[in-house]
Protein backbone atom coordinates (compact mmCIF):
# COMPACT_ATOMS: atom_id res chain seq x y z
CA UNK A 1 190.92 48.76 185.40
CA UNK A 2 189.25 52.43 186.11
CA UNK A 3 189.65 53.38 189.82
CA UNK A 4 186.72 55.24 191.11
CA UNK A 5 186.99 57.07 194.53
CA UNK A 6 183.77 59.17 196.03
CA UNK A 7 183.67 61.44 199.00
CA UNK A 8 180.86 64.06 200.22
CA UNK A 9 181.30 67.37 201.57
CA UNK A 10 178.78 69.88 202.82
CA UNK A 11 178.97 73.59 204.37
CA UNK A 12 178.75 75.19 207.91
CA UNK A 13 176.96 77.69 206.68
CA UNK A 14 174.44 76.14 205.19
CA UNK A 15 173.42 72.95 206.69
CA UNK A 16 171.36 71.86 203.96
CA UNK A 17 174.29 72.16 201.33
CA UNK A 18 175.16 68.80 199.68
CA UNK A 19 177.82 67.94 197.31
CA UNK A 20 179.31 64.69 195.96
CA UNK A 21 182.78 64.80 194.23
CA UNK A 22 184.18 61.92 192.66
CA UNK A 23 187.77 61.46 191.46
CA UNK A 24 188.44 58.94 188.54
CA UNK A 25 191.73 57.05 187.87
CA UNK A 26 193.24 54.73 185.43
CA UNK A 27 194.86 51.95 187.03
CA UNK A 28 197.69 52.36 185.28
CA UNK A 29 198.60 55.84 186.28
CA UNK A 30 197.67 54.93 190.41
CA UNK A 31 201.29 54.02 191.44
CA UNK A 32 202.64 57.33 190.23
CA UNK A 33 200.33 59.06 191.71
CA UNK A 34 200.17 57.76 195.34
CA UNK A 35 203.88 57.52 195.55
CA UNK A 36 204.20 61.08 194.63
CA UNK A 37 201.31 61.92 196.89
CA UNK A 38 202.97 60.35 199.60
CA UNK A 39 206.54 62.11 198.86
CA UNK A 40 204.80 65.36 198.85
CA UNK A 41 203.21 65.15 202.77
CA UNK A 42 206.62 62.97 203.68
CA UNK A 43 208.77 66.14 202.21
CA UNK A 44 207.02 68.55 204.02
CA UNK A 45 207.14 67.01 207.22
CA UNK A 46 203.33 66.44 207.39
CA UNK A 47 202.37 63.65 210.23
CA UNK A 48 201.10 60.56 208.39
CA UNK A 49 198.62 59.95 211.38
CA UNK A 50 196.50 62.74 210.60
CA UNK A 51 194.76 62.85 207.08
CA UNK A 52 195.10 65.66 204.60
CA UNK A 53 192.15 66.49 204.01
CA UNK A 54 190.29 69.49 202.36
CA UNK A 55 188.50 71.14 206.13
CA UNK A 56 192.24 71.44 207.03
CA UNK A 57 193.72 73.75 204.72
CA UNK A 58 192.82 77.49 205.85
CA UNK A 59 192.18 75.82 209.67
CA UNK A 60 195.62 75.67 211.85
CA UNK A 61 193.47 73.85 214.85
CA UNK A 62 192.58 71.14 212.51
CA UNK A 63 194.93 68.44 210.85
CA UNK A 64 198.70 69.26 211.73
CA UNK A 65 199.31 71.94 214.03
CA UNK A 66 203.08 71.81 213.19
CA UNK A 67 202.32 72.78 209.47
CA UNK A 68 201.18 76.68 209.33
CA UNK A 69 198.03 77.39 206.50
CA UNK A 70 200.57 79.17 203.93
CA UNK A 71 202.84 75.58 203.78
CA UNK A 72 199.21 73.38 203.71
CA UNK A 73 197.92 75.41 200.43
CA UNK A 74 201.51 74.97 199.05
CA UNK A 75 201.21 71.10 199.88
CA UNK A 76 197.80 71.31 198.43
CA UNK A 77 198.80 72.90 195.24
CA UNK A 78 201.47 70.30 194.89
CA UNK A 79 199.23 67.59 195.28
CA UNK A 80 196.80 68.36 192.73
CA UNK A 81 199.03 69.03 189.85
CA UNK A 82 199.99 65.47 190.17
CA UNK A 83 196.67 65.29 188.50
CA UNK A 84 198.05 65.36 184.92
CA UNK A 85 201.06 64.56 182.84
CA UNK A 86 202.45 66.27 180.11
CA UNK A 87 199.81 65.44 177.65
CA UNK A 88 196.84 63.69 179.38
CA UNK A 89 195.11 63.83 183.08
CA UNK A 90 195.88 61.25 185.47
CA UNK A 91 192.76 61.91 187.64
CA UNK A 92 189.67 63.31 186.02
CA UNK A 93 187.31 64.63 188.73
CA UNK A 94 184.17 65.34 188.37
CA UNK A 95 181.29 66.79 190.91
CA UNK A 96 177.39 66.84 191.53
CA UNK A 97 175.82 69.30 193.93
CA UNK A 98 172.43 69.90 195.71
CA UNK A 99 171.64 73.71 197.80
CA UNK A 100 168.55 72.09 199.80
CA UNK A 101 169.49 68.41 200.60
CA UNK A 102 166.45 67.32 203.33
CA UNK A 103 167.92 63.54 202.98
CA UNK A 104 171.76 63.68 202.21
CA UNK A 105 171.74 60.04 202.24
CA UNK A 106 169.19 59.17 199.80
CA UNK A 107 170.64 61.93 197.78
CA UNK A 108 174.04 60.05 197.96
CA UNK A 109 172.02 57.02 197.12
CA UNK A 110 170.22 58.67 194.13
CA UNK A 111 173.12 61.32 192.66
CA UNK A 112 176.15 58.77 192.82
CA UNK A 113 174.69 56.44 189.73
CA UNK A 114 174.25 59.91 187.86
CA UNK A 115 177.53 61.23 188.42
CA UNK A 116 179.22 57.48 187.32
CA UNK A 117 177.15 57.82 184.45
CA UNK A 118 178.67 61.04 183.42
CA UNK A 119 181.80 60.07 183.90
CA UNK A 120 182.41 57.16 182.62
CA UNK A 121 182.86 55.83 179.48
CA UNK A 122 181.81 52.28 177.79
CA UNK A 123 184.35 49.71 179.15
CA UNK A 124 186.07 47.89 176.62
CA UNK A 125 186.46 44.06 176.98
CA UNK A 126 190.08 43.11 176.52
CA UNK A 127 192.54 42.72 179.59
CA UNK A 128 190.52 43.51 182.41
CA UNK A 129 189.75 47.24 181.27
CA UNK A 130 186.20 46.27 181.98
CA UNK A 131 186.90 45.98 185.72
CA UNK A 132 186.36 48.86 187.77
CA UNK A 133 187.21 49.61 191.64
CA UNK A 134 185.02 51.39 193.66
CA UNK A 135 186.37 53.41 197.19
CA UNK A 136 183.90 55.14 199.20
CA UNK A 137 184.68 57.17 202.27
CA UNK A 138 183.07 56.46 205.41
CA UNK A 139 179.88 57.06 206.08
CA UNK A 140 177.72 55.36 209.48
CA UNK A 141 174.62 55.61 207.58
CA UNK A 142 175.18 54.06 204.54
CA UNK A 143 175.81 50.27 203.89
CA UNK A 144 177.91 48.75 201.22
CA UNK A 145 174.84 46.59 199.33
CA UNK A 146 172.87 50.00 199.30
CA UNK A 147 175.85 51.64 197.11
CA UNK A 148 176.12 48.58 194.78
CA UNK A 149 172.06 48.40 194.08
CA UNK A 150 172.17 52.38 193.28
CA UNK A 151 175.35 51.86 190.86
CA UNK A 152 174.28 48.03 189.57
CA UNK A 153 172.35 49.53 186.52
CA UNK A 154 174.94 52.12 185.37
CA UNK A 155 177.76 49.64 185.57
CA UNK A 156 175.91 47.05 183.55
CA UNK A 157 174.81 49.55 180.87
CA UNK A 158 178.46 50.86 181.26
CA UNK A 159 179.76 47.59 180.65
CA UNK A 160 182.02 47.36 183.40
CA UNK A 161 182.69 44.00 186.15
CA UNK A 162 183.12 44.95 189.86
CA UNK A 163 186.06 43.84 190.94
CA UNK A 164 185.37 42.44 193.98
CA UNK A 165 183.25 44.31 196.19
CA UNK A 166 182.53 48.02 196.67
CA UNK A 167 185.50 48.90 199.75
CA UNK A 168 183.58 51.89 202.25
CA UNK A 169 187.18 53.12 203.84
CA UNK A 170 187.55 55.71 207.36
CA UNK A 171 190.38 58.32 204.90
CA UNK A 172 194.08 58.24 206.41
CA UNK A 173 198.16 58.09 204.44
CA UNK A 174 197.18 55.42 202.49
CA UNK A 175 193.34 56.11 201.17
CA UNK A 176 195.11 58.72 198.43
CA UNK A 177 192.16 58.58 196.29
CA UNK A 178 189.47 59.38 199.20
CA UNK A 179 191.75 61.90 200.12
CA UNK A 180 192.03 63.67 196.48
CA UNK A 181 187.88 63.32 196.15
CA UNK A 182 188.03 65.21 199.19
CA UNK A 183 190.53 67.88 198.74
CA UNK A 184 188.48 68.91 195.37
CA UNK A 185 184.65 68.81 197.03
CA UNK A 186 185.68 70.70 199.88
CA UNK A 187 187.78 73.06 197.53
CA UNK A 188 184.64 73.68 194.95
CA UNK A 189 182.43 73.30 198.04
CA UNK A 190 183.66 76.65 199.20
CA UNK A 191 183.69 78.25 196.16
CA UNK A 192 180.09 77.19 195.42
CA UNK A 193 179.08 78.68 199.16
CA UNK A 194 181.13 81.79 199.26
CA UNK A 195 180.42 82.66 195.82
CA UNK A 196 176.62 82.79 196.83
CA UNK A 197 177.25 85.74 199.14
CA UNK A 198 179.51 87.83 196.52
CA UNK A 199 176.80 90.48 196.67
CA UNK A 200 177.56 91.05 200.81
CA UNK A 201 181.27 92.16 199.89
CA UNK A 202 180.35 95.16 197.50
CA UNK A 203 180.65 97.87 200.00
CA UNK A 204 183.51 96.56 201.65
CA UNK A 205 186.80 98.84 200.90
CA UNK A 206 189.86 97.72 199.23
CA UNK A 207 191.80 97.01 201.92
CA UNK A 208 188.71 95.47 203.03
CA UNK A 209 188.82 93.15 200.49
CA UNK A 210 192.47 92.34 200.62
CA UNK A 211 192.16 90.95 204.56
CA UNK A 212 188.26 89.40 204.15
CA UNK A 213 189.10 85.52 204.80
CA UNK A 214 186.49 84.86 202.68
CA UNK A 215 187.12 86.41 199.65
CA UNK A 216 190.68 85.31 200.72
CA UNK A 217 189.71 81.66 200.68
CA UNK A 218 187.16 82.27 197.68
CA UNK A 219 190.48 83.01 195.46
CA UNK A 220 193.05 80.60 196.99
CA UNK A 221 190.04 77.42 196.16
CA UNK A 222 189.36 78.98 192.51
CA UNK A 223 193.54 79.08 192.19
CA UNK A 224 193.90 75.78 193.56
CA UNK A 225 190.45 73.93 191.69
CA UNK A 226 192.50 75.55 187.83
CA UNK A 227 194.84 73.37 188.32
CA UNK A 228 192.79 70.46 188.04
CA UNK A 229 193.15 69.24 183.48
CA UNK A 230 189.44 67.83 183.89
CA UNK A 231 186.95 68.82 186.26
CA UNK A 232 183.05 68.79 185.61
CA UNK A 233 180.49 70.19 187.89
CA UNK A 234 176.99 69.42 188.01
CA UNK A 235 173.95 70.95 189.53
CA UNK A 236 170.73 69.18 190.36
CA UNK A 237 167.89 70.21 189.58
């Protein structure tokens, strides 16, 4: 059974930025991978009420105030090389993005069954690897049946049986795949963003450079997104 696992993330900055990431996992690998997940925040003392999440890492008054930035991007990094064994990747990730989003919920609506399509692969028929999961985080404005009639066509095409019903989650300890959809949008989120302004930082002097929390965060979230074994972005046009 493939595990599918969507989460949005946009900018401060720009209010109109929209981008959907979606993290994709074999059943097979999932108990591995949340286990470890788990271990990782447990280890480094990281309260399990409070979610991990990606608008937490260079932000000491969000998420765990015990837990200074320099130990969350270590936590981070840990996390995401759980992403792939010694051959293959456990979680493939893959992300669609949109600079002038006037309706991010009917882009949602409309970009989601694109992004599946990309991603997946024809489902094959034997044991229940035609079954696919499908975890969305939480979102007021949008309502389970509207996901399933924007996915319905890809899936059939795709070949692939819901198993039971698309599951719309609020991210916490246990939603590990929201949480890993969300660590890489809001990690390629910033690089998209920041990237954009690379012309502003020409003048600035070396030693600028070295202390701009921009650029700062613009190289930790390139560092961090290369350790990901598959990772497509996508633009829309």
């Amino acid at each position: 059974m493939q595990l599918v696992f969507v989460d949005e993330t946009g900018d401060q900055g720009n209010q109109n930025y929209f981008g959907l990431s979606l993290a994709l996992i074999d059943a097979s690998h999932y108990s591995i991978i949340k286990s470890n997940f788990q271990s990782i925040l447990t280890k480094n003392s990281w309260n399990k009420e409070i979610e991990f999440k990606g608008s937490c890492l260079f932000s000491s008054s969000r998420g765990d105030r015990n837990i200074n930035i320099e130990q969350r991007l270590n936590i981070c990094s840990e996390l995401l090389a759980l992403n792939k064994s010694r051959k293959n990747a456990r979680i493939k990730f893959a992300y669609v993005k949109k600079d002038n989003s006037q309706d991010q919920k009917s882009d949602y609506l409309e970009y989601l069954p694109k992004l599946l399509n990309k991603v997946l692969s024809k489902a094959k028929k034997t044991n229940g690897k035609n079954l696919i999961a499908i975890h969305c985080d939480e979102r007021s404005d949008i309502k389970i049946n509207e996901i399933y009639r924007s996915i319905e066509k890809v899936l059939n095409e795709k070949g692939y049986k819901l198993f039971e019903n698309i599951v719309i989650s609020r991210s916490n300890f246990e939603t590990v795949g929201i949480l890993y959809a969300d660590l890489v949008g809001y990690l390629f989120g910033r690089i998209d963003n920041i990237a954009k302004d690379i012309d502003l930082f020409e003048s600035l002097s070396a030693e600028q450079i070295e202390t701009n929390n921009r650029l700062k965060k613009l190289k930790t979230s390139n560092e961090l997104i290369k350790l990901l074994k598959v990772f497509k972005a996508y633009e829309v046009k």
